[in-house]
N, C-alpha and C. Protein backbone atom coordinates (compact mmCIF):
# COMPACT_ATOMS: atom_id res chain seq x y z
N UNK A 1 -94.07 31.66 92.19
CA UNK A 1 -94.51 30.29 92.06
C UNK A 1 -94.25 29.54 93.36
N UNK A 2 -95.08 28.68 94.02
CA UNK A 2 -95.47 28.22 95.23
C UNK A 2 -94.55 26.63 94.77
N UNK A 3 -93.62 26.35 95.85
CA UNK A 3 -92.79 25.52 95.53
C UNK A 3 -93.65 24.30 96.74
N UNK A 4 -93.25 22.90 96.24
CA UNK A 4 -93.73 21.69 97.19
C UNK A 4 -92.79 21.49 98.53
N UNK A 5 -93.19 20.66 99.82
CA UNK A 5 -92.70 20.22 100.52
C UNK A 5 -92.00 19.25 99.74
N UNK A 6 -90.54 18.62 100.08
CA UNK A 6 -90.29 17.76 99.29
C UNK A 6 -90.51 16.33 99.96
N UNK A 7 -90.99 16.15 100.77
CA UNK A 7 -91.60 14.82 101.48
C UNK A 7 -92.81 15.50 101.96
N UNK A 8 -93.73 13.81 102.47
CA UNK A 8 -94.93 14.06 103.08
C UNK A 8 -94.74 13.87 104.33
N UNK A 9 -95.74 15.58 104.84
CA UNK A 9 -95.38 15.65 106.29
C UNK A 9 -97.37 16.07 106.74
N UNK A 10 -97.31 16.41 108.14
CA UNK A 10 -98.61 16.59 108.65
C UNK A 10 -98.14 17.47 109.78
N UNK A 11 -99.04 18.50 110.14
CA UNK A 11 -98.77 19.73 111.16
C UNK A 11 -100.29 20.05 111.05
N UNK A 12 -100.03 21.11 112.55
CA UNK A 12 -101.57 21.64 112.76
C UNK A 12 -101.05 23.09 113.30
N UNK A 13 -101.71 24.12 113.06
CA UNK A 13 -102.04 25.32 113.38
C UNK A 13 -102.39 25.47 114.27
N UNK A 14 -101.43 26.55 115.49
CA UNK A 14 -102.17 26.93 116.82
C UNK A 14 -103.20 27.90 116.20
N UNK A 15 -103.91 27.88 117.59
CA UNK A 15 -104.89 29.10 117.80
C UNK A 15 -105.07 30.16 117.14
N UNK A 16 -105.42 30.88 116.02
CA UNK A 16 -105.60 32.42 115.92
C UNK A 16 -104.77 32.59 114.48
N UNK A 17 -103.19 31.18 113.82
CA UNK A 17 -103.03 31.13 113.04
C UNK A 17 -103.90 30.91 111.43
N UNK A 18 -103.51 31.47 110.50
CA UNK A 18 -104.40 30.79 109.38
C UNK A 18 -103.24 30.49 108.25
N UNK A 19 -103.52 29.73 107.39
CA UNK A 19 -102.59 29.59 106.09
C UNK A 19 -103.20 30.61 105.24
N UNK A 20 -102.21 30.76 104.51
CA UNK A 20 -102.67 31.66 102.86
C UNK A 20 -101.14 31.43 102.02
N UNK A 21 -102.13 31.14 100.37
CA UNK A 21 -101.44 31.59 99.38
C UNK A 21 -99.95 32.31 99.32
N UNK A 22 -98.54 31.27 99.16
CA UNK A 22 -97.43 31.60 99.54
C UNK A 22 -97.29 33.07 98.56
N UNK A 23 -97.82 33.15 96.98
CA UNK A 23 -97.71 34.27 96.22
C UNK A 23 -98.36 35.55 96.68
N UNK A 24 -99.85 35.49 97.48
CA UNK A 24 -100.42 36.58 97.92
C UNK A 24 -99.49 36.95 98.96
N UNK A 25 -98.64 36.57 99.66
CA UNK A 25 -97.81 37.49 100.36
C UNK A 25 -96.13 37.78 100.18
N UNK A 26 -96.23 37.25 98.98
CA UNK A 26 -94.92 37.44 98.11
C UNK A 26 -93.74 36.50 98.54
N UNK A 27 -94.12 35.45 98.76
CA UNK A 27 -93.39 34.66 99.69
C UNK A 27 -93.42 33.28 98.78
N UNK A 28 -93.37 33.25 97.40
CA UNK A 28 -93.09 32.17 96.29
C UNK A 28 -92.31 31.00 96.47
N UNK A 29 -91.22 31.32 97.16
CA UNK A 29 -89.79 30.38 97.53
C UNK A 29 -90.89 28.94 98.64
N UNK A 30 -91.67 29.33 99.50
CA UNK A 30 -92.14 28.84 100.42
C UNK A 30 -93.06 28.13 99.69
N UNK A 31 -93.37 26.82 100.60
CA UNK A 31 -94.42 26.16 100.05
C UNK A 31 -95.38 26.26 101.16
N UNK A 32 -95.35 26.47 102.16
CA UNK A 32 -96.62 26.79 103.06
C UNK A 32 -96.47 28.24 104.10
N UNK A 33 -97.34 28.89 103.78
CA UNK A 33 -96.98 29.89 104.58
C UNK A 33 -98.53 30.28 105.65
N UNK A 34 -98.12 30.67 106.73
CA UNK A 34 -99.51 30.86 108.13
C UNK A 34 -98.96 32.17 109.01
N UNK A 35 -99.87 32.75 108.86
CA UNK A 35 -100.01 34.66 109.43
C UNK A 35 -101.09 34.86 110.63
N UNK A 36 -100.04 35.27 111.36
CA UNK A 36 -101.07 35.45 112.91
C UNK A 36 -101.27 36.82 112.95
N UNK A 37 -102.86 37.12 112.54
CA UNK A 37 -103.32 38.78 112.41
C UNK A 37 -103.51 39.13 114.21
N UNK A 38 -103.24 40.30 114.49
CA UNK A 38 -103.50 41.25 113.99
C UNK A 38 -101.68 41.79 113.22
N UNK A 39 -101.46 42.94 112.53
CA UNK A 39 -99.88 42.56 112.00
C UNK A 39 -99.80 44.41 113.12
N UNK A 40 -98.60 44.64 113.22
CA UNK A 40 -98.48 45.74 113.84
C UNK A 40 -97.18 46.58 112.54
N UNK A 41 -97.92 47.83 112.71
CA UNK A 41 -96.47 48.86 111.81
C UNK A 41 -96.45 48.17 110.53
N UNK A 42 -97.42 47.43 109.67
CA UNK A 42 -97.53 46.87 108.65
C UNK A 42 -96.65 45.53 108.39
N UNK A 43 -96.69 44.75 109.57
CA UNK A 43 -96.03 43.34 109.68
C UNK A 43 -96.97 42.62 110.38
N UNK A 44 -97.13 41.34 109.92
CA UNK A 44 -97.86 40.44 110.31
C UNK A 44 -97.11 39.42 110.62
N UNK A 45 -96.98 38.61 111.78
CA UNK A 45 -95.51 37.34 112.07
C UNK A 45 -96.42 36.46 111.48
N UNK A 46 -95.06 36.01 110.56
CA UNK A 46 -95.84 34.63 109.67
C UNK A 46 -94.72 33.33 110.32
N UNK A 47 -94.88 32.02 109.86
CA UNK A 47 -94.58 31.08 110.01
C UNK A 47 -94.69 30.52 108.41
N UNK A 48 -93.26 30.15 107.80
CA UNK A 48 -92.89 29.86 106.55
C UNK A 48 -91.90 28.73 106.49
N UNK A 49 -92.78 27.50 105.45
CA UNK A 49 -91.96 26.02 104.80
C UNK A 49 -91.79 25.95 103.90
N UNK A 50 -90.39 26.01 103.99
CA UNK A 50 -89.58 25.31 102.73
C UNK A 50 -89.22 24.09 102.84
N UNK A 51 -88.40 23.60 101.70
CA UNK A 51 -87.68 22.51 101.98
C UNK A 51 -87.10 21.64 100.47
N UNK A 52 -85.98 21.42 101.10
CA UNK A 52 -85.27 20.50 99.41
C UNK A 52 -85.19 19.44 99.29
N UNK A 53 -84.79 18.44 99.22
CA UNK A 53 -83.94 17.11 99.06
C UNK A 53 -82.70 17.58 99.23
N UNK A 54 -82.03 16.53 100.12
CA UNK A 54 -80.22 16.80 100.01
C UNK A 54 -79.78 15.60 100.66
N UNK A 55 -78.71 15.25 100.87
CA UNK A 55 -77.89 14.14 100.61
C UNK A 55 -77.93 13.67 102.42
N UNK A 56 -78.08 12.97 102.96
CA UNK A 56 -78.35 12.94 104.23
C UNK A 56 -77.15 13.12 105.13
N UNK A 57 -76.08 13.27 104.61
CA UNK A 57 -74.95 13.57 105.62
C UNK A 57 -74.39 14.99 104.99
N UNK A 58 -74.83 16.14 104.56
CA UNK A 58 -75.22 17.09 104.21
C UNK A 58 -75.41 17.73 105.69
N UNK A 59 -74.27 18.89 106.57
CA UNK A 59 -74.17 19.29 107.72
C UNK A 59 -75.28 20.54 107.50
N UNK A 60 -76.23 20.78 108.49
CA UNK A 60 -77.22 21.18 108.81
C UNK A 60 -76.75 22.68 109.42
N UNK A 61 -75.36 22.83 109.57
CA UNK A 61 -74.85 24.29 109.64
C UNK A 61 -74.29 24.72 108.26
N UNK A 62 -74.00 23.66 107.63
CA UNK A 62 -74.19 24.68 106.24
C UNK A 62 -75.25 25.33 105.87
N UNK A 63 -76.21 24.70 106.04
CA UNK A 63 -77.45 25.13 105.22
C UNK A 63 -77.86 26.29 105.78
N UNK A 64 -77.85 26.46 107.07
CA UNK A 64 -78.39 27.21 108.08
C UNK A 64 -77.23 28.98 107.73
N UNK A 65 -76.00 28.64 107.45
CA UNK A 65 -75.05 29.44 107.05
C UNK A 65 -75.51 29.94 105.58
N UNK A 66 -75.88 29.41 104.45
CA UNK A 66 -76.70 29.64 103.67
C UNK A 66 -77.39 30.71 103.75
N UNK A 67 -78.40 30.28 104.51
CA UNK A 67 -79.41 30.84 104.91
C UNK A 67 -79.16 32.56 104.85
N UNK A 68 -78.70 32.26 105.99
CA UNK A 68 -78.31 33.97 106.44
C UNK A 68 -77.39 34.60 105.27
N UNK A 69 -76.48 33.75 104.67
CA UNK A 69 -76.06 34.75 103.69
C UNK A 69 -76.77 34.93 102.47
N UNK A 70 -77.82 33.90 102.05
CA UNK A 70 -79.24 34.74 101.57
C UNK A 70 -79.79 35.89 101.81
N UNK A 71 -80.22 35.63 103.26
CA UNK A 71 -80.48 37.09 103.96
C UNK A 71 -79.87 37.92 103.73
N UNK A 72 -78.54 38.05 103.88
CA UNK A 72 -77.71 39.05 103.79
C UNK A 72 -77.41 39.87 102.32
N UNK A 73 -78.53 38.98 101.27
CA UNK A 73 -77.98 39.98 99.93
C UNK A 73 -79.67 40.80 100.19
N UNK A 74 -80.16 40.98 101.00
CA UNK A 74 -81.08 42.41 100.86
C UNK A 74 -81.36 42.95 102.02
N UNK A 75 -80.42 42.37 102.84
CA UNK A 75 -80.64 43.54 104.56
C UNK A 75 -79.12 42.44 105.07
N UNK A 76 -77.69 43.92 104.56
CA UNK A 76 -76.37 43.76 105.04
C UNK A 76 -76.22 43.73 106.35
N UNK A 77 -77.33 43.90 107.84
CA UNK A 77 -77.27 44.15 108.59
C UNK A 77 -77.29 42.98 109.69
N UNK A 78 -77.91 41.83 109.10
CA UNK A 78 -78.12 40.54 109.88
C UNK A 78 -77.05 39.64 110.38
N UNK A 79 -77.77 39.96 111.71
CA UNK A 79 -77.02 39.28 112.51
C UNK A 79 -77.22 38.15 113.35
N UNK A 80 -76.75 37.13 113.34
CA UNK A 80 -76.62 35.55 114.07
C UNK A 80 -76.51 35.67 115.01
N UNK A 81 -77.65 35.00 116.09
CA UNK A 81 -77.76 34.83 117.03
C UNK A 81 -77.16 33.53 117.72
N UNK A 82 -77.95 32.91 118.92
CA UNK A 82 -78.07 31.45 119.06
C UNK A 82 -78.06 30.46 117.77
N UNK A 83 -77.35 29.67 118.00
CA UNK A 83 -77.66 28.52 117.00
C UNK A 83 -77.34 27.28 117.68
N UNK A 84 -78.37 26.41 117.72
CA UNK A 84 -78.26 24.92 118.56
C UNK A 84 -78.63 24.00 117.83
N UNK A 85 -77.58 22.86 117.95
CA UNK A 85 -78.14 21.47 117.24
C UNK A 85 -79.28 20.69 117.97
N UNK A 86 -79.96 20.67 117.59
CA UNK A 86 -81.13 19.33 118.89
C UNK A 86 -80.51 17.73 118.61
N UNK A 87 -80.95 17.35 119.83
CA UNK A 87 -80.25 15.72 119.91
C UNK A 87 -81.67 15.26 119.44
N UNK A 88 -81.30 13.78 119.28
CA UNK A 88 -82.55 13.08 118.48
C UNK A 88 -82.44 13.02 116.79
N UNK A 89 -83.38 13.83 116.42
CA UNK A 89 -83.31 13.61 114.87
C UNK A 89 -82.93 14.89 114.67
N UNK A 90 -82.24 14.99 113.35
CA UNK A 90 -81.12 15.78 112.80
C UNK A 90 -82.11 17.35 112.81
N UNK A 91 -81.69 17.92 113.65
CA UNK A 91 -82.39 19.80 113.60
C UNK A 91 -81.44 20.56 113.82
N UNK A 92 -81.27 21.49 113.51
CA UNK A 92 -80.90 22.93 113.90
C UNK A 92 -81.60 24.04 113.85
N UNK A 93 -81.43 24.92 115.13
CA UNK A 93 -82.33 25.93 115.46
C UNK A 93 -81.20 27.27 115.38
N UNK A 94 -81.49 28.30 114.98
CA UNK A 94 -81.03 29.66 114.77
C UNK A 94 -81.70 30.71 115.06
N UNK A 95 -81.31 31.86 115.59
CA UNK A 95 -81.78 33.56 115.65
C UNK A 95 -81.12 33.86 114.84
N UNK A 96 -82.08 34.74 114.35
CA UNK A 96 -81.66 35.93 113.10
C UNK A 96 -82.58 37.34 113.73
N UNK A 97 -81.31 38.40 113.44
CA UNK A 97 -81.57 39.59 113.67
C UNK A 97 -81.71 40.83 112.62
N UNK A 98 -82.58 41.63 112.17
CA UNK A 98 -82.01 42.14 110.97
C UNK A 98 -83.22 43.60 110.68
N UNK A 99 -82.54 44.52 110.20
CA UNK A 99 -83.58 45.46 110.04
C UNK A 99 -84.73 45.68 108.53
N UNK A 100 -85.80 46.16 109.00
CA UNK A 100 -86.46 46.07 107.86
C UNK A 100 -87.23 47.71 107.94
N UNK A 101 -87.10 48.09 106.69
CA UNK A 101 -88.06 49.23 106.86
C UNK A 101 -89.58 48.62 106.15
N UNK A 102 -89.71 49.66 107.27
CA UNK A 102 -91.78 49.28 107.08
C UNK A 102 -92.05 51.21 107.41
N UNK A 103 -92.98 51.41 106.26
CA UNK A 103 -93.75 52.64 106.46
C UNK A 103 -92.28 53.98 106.50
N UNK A 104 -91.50 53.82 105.63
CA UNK A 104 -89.87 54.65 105.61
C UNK A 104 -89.39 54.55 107.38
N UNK A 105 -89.81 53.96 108.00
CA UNK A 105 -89.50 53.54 109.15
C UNK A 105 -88.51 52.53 109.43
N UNK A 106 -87.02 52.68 109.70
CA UNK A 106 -86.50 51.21 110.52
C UNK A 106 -86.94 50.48 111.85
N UNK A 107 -87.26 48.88 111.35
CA UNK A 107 -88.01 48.34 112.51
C UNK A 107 -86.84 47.21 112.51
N UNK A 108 -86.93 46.14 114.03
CA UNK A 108 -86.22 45.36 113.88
C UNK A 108 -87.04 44.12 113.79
N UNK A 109 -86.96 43.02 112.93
CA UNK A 109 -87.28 42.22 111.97
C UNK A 109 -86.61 40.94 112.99
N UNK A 110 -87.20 39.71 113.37
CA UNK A 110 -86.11 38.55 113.97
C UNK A 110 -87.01 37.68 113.22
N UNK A 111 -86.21 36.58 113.42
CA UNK A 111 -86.58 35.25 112.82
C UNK A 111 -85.77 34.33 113.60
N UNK A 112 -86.75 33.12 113.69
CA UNK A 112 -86.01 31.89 114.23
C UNK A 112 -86.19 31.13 113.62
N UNK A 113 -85.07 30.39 112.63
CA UNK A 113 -85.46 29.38 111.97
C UNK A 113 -84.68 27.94 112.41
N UNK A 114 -85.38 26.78 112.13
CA UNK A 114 -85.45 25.81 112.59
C UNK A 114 -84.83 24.76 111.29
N UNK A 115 -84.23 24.04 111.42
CA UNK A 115 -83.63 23.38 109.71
C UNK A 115 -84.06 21.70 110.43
N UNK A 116 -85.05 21.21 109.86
CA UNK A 116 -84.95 19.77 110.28
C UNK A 116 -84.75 18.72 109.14
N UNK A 117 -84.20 18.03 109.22
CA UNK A 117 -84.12 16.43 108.56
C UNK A 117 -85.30 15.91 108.84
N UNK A 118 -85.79 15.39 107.43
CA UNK A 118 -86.41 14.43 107.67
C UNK A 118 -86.71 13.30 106.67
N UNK A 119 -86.93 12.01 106.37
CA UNK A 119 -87.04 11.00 105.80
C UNK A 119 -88.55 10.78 105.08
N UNK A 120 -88.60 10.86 104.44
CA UNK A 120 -89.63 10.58 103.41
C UNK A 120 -90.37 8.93 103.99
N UNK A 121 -91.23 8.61 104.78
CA UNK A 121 -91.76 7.75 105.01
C UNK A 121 -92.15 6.51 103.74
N UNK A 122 -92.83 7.15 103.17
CA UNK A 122 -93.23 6.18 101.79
C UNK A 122 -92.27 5.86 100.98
N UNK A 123 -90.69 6.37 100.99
CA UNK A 123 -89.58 6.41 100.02
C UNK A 123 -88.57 6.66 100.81
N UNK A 124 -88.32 5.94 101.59
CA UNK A 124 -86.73 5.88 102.35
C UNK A 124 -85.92 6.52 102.23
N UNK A 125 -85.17 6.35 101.09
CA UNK A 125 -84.23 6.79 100.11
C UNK A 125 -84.20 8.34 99.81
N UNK A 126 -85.37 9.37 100.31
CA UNK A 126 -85.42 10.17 99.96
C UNK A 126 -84.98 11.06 101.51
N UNK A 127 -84.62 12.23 101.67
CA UNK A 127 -84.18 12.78 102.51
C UNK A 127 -84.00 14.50 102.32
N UNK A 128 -85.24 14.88 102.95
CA UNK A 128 -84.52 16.32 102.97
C UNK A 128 -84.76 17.29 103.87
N UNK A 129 -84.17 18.21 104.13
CA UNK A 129 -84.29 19.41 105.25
C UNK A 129 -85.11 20.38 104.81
N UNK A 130 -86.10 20.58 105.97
CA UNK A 130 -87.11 21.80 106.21
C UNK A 130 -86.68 23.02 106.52
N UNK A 131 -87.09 24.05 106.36
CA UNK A 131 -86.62 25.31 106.72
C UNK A 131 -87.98 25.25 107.15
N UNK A 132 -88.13 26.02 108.70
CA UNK A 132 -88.99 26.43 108.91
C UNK A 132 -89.09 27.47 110.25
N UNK A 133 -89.70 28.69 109.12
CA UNK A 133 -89.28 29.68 110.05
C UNK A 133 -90.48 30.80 110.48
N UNK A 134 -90.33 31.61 111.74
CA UNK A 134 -91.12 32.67 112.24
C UNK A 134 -90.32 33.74 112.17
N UNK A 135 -91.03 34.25 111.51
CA UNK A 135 -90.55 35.98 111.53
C UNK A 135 -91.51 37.13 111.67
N UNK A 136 -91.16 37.79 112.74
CA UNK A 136 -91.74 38.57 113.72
C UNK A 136 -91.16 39.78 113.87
N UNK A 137 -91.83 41.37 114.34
CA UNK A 137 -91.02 42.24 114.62
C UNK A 137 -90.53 41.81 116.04
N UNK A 138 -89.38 42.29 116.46
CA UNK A 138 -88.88 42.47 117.95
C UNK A 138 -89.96 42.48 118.70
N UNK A 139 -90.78 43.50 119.00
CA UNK A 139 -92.09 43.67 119.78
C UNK A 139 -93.03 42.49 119.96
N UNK A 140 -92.89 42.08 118.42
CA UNK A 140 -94.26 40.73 118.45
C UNK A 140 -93.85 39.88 119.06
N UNK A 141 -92.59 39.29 118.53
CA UNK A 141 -91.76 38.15 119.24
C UNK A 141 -92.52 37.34 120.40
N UNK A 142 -92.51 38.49 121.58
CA UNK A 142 -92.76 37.24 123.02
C UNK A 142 -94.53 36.59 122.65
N UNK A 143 -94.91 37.71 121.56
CA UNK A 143 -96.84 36.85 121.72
C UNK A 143 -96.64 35.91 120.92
N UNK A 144 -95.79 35.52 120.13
CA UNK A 144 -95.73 34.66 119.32
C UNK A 144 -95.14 33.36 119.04
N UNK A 145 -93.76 33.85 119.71
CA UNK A 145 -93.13 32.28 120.32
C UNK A 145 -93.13 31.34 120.98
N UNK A 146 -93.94 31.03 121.12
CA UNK A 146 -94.93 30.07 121.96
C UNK A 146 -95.44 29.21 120.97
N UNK A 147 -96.69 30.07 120.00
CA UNK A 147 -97.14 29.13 119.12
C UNK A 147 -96.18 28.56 118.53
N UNK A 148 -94.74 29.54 117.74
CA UNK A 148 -94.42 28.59 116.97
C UNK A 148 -93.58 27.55 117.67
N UNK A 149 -93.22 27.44 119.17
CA UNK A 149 -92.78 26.76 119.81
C UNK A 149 -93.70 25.28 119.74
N UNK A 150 -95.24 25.35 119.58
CA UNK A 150 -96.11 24.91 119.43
C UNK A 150 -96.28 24.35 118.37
N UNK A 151 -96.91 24.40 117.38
CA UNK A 151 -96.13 24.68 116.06
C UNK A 151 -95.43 23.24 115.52
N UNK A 152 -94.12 23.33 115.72
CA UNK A 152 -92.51 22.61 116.05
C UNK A 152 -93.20 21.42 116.67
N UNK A 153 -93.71 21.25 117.36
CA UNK A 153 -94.16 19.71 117.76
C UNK A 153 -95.17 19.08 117.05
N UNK A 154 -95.98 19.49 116.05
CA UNK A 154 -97.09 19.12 115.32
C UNK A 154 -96.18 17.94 114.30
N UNK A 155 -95.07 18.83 113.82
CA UNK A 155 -94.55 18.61 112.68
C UNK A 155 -94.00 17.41 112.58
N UNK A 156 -94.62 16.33 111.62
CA UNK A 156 -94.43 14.81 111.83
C UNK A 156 -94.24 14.16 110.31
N UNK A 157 -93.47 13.18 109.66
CA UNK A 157 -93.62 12.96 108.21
C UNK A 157 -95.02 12.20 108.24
N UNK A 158 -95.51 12.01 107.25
CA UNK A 158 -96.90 11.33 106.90
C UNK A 158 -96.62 10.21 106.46
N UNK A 159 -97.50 9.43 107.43
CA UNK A 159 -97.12 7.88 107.57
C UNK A 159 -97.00 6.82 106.30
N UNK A 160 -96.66 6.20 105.75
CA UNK A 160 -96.76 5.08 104.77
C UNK A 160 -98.03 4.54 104.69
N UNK A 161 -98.57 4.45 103.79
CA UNK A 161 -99.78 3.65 104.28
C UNK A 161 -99.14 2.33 103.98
């Protein structure tokens, strides 16, 4: 089941990205998910949004700590990279390292996910953090981080009318 953004936001798709159906790629938890074909070794790097409501002074390395120990109940192997707070409005950025078999094959699997705050424009009062993440094999990584570097700047709440 395809879960909502919990505020209104607006983003645009680089180049060559497309959205699809968070259930057609088994990816339910997410409420928007975008796959840059061609996929290599039966992986395609997607770009995946979540996001909750939470209390606005709610530390953004918890969540992010979370995270990975999510990860960690179906690939014991992940490992934390970089993790940086951004100045400005409330973000945190993370590497994740971790193996995945594809095709009885071990491949290595990264992700960078990004945790932002953000304020519900039309409802003040409301407040919650995005997960939003790229996950890529090792190999794909450098063609891809760019867009979602790209990506990351689209991402704006949707204005009040």
């Amino acid at each position: 089941m395809v879960t909502a953004i919990p505020v209104p936001i607006k983003f645009s798709l680089p180049e060559g990205w497309r959205s699809v159906d968070p259930d057609e790629v088994n990816a339910g938890e997410a409420a928007f998910v975008a796959i840059r074909p061609p996929g290599s070794k039966g992986f395609t790097p997607n770009i995946t949004i979540a996001g909750q409501l939470h209390d606005a002074n709610v530390p953004l390395t918890r969540l992010a700590d979370d995270a990975v120990e999510r990860l960690r109940r179906g690939a014991p192997d992940v490992q934390l990279g970089k993790r940086k707070e951004s100045e400005g409005r409330p973000g945190l950025t993370q590497a994740v390292r971790m193996t995945l078999r594809l095709n009885d094959r071990p491949e290595q699997l990264v992700q960078l996910q990004v945790f932002l705050g953000i304020r519900d424009t039309k409802n003040p009062e409301r407040y919650a953090v995005l997960q939003i993440v790229l996950s890529s094999l090792a190999e794909q990584y450098p063609g891809v981080i760019g867009d979602f570097q790209q990506f990351l700047t689209t991402i704006q709440p949707e204005e009040a009318e």
